[in-house]
Protein backbone atom coordinates (compact mmCIF):
# COMPACT_ATOMS: atom_id res chain seq x y z
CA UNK A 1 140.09 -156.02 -92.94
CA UNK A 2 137.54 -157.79 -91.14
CA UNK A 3 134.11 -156.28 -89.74
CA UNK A 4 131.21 -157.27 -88.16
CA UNK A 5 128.56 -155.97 -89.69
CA UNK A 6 129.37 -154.98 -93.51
CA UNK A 7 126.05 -153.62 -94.73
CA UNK A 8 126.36 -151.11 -91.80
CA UNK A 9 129.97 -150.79 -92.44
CA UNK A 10 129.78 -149.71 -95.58
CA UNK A 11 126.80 -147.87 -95.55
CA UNK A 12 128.81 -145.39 -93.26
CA UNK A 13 131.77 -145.07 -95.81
CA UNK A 14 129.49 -144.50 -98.48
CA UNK A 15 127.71 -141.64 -96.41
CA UNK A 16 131.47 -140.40 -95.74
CA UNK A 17 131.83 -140.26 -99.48
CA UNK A 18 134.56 -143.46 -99.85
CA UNK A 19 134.01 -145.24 -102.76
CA UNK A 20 134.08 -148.91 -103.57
CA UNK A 21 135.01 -151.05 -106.97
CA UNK A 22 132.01 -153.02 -106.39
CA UNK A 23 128.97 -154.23 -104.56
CA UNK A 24 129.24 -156.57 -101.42
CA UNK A 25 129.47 -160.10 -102.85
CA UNK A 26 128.02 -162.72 -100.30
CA UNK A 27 128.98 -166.69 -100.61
CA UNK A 28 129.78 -169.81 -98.31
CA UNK A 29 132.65 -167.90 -96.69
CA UNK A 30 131.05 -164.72 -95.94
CA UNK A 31 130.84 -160.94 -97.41
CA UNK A 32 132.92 -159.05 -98.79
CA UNK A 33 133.66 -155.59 -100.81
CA UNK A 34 136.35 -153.56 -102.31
CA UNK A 35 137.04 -150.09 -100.77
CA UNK A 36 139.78 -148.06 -102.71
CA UNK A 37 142.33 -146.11 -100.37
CA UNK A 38 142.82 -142.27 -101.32
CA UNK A 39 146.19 -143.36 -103.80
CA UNK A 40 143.92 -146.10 -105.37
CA UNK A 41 144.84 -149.45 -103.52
CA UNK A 42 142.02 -151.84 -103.29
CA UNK A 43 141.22 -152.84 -99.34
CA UNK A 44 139.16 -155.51 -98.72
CA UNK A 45 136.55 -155.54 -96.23
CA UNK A 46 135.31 -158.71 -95.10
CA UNK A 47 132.27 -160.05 -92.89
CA UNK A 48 132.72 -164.01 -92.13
CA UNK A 49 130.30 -166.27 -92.30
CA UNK A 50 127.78 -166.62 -88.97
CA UNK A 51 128.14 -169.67 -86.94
């Protein structure tokens, strides 16, 4: 799923009390984090690079 702003983003779920398999990992093609869905699937969320 793809997001603007991912640090705010996720910040929210946290505060919602979702919970993640990791921290946001940032590279050459953008951001991006694991969220896990209430029956355990992994979503990604992902930020793309700026231009």
């Amino acid at each position: 799923m793809e997001v603007d702003d991912l640090g705010g983003f996720v910040e929210t779920l946290r505060k919602a009390g979702l919970r993640f398999r990791n921290d946001i990992v940032t590279g050459f093609g953008g951001k991006q984090i694991l969220l896990d869905d209430p029956a355990g699937n992994p979503i990604e969320l992902f930020e793309p690079p700026s231009k």
